[in-house]
PDB file of N, CA and C in Angstrom:
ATOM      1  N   UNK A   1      83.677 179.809 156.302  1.00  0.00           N
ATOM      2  CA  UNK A   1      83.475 178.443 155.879  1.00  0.00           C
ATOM      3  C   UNK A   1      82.033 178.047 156.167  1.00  0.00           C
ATOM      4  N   UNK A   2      81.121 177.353 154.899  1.00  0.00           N
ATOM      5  CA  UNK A   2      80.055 177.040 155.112  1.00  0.00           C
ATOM      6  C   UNK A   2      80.294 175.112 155.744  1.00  0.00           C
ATOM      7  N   UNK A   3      79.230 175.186 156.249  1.00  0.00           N
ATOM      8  CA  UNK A   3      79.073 173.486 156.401  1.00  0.00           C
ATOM      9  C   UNK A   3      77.346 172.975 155.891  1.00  0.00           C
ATOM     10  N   UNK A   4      77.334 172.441 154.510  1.00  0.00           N
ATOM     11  CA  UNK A   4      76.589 171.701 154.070  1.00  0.00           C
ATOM     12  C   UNK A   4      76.084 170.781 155.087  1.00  0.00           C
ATOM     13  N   UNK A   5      74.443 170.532 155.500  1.00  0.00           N
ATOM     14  CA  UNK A   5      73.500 169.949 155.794  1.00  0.00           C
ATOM     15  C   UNK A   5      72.890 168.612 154.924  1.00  0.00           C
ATOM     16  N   UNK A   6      73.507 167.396 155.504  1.00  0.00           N
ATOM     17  CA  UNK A   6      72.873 166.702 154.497  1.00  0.00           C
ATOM     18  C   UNK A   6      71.722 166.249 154.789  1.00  0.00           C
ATOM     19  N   UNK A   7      70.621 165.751 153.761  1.00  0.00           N
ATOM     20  CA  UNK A   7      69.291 165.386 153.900  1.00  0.00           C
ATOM     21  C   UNK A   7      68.966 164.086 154.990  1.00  0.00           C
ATOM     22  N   UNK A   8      69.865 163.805 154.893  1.00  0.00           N
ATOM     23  CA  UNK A   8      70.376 162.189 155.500  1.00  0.00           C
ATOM     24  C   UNK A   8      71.303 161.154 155.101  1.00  0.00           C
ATOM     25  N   UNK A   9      71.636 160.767 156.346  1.00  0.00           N
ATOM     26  CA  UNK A   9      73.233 159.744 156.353  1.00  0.00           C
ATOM     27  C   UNK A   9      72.767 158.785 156.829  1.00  0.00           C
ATOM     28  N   UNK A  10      73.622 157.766 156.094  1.00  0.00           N
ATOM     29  CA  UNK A  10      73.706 156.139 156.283  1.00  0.00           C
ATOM     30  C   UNK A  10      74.676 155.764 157.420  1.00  0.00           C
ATOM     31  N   UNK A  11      74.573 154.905 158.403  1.00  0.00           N
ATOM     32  CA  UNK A  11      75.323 154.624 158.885  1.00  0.00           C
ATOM     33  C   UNK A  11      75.216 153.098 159.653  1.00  0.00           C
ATOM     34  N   UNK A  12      75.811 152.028 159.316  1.00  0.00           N
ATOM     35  CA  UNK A  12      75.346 150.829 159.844  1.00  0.00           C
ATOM     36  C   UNK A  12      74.152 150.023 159.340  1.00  0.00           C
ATOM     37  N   UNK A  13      73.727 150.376 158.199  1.00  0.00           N
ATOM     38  CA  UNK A  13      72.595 149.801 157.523  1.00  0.00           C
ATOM     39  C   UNK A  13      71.139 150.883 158.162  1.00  0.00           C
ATOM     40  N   UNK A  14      70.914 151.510 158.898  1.00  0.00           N
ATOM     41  CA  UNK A  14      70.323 152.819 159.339  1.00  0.00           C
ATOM     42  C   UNK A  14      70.274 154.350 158.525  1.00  0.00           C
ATOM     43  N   UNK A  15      69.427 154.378 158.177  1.00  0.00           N
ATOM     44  CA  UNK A  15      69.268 155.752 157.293  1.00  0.00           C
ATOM     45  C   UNK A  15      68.650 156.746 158.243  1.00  0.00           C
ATOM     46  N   UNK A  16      68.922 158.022 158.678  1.00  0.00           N
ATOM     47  CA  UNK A  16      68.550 159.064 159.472  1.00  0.00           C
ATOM     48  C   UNK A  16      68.139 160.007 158.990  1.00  0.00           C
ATOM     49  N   UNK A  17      67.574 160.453 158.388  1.00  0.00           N
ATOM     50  CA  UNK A  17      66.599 162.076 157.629  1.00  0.00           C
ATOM     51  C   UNK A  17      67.027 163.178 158.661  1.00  0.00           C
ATOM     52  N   UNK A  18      67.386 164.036 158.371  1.00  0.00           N
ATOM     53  CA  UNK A  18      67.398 165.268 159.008  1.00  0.00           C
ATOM     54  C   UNK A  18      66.602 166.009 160.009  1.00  0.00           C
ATOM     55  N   UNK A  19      65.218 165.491 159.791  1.00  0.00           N
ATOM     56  CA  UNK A  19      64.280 165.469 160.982  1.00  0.00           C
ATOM     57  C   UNK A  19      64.188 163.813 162.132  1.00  0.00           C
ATOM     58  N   UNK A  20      64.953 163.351 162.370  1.00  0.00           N
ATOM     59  CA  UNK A  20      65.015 162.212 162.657  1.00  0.00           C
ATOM     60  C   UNK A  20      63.539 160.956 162.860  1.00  0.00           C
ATOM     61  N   UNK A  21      62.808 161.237 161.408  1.00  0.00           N
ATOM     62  CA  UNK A  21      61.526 160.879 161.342  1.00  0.00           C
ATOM     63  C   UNK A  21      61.610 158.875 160.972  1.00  0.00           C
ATOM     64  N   UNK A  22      62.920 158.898 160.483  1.00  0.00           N
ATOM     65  CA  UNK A  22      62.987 157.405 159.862  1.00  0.00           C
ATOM     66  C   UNK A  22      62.350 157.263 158.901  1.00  0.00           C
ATOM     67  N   UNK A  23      61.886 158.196 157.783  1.00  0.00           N
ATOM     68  CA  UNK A  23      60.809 157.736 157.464  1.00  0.00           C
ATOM     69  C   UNK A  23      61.998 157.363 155.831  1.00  0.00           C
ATOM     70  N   UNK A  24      63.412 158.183 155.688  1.00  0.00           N
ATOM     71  CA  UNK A  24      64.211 157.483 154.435  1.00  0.00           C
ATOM     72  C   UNK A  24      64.714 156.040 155.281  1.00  0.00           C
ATOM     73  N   UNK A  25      64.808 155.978 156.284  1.00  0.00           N
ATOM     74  CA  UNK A  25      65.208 154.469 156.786  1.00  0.00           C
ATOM     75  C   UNK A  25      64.242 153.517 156.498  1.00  0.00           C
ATOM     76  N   UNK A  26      62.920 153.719 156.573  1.00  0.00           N
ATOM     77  CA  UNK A  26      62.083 152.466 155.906  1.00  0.00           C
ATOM     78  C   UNK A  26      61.495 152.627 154.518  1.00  0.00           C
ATOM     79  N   UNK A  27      61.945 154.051 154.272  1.00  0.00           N
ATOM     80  CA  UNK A  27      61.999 153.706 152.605  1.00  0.00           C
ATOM     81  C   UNK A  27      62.648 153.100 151.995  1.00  0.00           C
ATOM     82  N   UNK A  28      63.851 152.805 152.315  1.00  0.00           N
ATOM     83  CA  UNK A  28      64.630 152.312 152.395  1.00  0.00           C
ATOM     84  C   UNK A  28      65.019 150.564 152.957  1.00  0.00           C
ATOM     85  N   UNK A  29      64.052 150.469 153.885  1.00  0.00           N
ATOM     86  CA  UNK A  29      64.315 149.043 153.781  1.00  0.00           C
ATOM     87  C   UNK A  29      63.110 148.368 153.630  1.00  0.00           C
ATOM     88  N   UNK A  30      62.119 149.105 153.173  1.00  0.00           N
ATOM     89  CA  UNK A  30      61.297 148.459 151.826  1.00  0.00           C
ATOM     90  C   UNK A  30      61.541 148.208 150.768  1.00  0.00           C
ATOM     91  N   UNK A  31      62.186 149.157 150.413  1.00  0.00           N
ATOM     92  CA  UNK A  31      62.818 149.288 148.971  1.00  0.00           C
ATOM     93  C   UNK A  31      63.892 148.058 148.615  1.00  0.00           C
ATOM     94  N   UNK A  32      64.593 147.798 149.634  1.00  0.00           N
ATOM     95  CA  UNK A  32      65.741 146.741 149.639  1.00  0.00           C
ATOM     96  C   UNK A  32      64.813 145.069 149.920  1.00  0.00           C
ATOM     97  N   UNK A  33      64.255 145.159 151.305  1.00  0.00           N
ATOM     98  CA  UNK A  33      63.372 143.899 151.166  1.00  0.00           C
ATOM     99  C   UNK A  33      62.509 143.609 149.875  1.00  0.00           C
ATOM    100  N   UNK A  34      61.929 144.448 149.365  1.00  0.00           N
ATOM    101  CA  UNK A  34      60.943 144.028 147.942  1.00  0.00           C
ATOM    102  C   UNK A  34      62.078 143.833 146.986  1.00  0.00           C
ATOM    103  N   UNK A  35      63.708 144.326 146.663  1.00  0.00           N
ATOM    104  CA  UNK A  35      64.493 144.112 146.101  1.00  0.00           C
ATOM    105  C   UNK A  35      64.905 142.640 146.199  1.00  0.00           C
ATOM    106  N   UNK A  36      65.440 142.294 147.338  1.00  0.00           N
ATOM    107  CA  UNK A  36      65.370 140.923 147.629  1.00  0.00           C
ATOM    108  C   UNK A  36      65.073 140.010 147.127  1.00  0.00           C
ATOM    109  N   UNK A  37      63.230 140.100 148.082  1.00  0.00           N
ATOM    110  CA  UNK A  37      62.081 139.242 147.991  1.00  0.00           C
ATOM    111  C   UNK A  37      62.292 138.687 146.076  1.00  0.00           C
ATOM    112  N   UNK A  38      62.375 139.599 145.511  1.00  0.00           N
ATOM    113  CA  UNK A  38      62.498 139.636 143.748  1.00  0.00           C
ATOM    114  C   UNK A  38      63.761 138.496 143.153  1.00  0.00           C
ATOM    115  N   UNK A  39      64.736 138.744 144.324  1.00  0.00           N
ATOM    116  CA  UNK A  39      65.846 137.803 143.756  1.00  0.00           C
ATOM    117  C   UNK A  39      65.845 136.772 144.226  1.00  0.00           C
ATOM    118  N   UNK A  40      64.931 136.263 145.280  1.00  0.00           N
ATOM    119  CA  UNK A  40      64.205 134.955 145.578  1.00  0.00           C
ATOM    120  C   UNK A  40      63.619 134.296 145.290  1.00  0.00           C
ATOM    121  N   UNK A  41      62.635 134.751 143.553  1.00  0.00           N
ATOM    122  CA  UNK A  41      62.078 134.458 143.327  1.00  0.00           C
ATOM    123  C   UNK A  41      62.253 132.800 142.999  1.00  0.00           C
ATOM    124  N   UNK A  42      63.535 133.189 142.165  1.00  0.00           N
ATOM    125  CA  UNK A  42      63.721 131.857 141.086  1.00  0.00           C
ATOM    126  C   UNK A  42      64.265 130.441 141.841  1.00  0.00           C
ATOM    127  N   UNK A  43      64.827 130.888 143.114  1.00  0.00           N
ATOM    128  CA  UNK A  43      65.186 129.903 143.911  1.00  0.00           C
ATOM    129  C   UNK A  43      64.197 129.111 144.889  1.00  0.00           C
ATOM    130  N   UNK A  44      63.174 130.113 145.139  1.00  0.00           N
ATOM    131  CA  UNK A  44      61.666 129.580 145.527  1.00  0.00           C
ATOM    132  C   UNK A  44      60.956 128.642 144.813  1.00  0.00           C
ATOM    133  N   UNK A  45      61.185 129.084 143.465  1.00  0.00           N
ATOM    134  CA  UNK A  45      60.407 127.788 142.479  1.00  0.00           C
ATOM    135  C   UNK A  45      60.849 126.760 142.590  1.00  0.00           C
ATOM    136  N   UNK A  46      61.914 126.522 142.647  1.00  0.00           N
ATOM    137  CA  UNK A  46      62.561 125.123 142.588  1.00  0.00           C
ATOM    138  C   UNK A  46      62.300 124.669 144.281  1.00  0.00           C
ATOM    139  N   UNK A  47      61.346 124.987 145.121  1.00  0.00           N
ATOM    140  CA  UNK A  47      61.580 124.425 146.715  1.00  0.00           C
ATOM    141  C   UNK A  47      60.322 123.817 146.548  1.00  0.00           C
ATOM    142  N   UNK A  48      60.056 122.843 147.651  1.00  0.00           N
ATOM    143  CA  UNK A  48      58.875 122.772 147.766  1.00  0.00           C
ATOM    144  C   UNK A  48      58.379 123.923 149.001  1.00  0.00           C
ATOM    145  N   UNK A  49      57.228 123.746 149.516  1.00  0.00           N
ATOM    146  CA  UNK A  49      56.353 125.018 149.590  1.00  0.00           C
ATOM    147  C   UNK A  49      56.935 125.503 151.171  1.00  0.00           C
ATOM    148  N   UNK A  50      56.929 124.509 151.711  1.00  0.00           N
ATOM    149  CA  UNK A  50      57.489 124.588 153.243  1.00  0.00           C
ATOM    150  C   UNK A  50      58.969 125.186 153.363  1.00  0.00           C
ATOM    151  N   UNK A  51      59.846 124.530 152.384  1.00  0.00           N
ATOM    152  CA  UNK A  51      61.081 125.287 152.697  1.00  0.00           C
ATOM    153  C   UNK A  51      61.040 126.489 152.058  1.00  0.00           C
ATOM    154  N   UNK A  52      60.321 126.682 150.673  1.00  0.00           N
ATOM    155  CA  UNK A  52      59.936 128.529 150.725  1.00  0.00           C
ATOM    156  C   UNK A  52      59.764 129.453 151.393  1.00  0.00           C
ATOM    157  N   UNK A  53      58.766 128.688 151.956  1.00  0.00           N
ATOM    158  CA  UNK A  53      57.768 129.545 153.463  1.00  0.00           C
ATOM    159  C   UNK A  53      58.826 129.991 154.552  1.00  0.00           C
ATOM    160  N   UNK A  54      59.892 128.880 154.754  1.00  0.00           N
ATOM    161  CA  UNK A  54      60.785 128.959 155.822  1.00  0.00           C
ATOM    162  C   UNK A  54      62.092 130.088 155.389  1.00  0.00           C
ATOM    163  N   UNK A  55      62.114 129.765 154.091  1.00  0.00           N
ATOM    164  CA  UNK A  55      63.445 130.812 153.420  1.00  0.00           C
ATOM    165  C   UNK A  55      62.500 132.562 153.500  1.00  0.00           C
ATOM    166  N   UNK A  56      61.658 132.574 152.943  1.00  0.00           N
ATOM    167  CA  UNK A  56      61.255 134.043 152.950  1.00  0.00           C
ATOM    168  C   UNK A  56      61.202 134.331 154.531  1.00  0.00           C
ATOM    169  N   UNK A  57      60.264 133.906 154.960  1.00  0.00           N
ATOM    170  CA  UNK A  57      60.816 133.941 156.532  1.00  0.00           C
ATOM    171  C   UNK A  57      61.785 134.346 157.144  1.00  0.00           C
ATOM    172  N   UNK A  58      62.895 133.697 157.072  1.00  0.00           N
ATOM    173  CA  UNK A  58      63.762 133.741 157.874  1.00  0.00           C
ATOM    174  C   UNK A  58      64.780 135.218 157.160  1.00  0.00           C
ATOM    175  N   UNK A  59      64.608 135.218 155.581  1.00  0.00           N
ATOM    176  CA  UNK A  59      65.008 136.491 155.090  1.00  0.00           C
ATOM    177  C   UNK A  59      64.210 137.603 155.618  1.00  0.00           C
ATOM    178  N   UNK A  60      63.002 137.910 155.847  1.00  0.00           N
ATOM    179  CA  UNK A  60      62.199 138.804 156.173  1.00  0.00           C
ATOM    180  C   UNK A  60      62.519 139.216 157.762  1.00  0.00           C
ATOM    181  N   UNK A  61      62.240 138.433 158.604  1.00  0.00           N
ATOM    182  CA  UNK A  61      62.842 138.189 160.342  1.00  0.00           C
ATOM    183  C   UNK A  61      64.577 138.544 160.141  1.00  0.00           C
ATOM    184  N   UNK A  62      65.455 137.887 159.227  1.00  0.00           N
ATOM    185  CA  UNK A  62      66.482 138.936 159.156  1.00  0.00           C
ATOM    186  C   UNK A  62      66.806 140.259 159.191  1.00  0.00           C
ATOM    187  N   UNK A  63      65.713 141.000 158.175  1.00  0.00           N
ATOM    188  CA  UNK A  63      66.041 142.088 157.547  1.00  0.00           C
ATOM    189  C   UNK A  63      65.384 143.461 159.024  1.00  0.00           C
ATOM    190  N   UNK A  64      64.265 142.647 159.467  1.00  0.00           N
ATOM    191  CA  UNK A  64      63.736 143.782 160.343  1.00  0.00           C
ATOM    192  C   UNK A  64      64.611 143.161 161.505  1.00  0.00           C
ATOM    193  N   UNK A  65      65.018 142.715 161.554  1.00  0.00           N
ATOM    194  CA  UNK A  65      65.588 142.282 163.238  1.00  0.00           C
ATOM    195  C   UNK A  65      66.631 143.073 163.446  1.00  0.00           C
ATOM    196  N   UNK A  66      67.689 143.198 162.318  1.00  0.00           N
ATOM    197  CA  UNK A  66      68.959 144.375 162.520  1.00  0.00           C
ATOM    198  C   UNK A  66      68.210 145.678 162.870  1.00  0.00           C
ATOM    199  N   UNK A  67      69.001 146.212 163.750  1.00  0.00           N
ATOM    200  CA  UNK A  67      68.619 147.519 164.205  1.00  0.00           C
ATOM    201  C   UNK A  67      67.376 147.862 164.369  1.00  0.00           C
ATOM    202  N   UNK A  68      66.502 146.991 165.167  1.00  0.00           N
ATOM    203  CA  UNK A  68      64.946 146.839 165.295  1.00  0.00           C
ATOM    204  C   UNK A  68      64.629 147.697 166.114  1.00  0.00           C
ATOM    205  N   UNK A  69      65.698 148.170 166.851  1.00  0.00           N
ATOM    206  CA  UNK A  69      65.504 148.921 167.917  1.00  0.00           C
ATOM    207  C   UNK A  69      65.511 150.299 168.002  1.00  0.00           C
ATOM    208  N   UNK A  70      65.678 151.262 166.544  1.00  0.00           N
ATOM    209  CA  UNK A  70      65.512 152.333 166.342  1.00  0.00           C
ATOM    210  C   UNK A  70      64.039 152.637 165.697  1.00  0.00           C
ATOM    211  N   UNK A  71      63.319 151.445 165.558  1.00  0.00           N
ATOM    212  CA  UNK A  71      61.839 151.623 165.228  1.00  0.00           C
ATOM    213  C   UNK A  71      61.090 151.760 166.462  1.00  0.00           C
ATOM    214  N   UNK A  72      61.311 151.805 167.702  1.00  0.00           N
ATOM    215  CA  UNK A  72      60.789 151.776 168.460  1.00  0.00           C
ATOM    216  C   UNK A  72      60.776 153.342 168.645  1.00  0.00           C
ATOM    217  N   UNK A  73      59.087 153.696 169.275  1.00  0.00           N
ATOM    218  CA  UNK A  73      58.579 154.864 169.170  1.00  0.00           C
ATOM    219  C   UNK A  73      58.299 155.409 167.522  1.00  0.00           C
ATOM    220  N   UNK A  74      58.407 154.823 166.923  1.00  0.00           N
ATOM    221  CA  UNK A  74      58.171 155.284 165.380  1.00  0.00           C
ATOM    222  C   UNK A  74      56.616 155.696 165.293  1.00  0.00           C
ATOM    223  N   UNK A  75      56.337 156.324 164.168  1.00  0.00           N
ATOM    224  CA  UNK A  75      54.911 156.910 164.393  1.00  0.00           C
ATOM    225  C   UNK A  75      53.841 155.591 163.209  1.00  0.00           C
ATOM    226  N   UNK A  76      52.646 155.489 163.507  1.00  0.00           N
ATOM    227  CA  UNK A  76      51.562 154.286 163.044  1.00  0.00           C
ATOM    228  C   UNK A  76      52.153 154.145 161.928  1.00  0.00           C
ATOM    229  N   UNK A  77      51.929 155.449 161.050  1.00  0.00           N
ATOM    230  CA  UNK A  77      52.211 155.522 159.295  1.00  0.00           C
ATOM    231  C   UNK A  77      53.298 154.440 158.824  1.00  0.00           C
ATOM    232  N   UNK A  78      54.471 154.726 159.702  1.00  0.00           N
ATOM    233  CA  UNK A  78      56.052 154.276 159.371  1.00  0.00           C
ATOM    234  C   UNK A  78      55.524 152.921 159.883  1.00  0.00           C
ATOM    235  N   UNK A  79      55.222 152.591 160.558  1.00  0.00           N
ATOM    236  CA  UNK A  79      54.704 151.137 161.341  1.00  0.00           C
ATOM    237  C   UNK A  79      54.437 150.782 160.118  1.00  0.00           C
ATOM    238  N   UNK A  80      53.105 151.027 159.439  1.00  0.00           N
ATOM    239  CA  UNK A  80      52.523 150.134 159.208  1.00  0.00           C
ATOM    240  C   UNK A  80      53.082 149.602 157.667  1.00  0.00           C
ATOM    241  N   UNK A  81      53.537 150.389 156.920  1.00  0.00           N
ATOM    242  CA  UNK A  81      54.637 150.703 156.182  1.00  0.00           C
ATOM    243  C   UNK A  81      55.878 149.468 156.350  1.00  0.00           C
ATOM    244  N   UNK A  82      56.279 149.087 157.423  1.00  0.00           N
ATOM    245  CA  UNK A  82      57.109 147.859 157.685  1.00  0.00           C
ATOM    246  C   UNK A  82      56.300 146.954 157.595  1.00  0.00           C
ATOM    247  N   UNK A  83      55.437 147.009 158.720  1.00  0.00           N
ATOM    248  CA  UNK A  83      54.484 145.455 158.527  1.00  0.00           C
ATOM    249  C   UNK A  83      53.915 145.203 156.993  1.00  0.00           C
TER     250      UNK A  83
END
């Protein structure tokens, strides 16, 4: 019996690569935040500027705050890549 290696698994909103580099986990939640950010658009127009400011915000501070704690020790590249 063989056992298939997968490239990486999801688990908890956390993506893990096979080298445990993170680097499909923040492809990944770039990919989803700029997804977002996009479906915010149209509801942003209609705000004035302050409660925009406060809605992207508080979506953005959402999205990195879950499981913030597996970025820690991450390497500059992947850093900077989030910020």
């Amino acid at each position: 019996m063989q056992v298939k290696v997968a490239e990486s698994a999801h688990d908890l909103g956390v993506v893990l690569d096979s080298q445990l580099s993170l680097s499909s986990h923040v492809a990944a939640l770039c990919r989803a935040g700029f997804f977002h950010l996009q479906q915010l658009r149209p509801a942003v127009r209609s705000m004035t500027t302050t409660a925009a400011k406060t809605a992207v915000q508080a979506f953005i501070c959402c999205r990195l705050d879950y499981c913030n704690s597996m970025l820690y020790g991450m390497s500059d590249g992947l850093l900077r890549k989030v910020q």
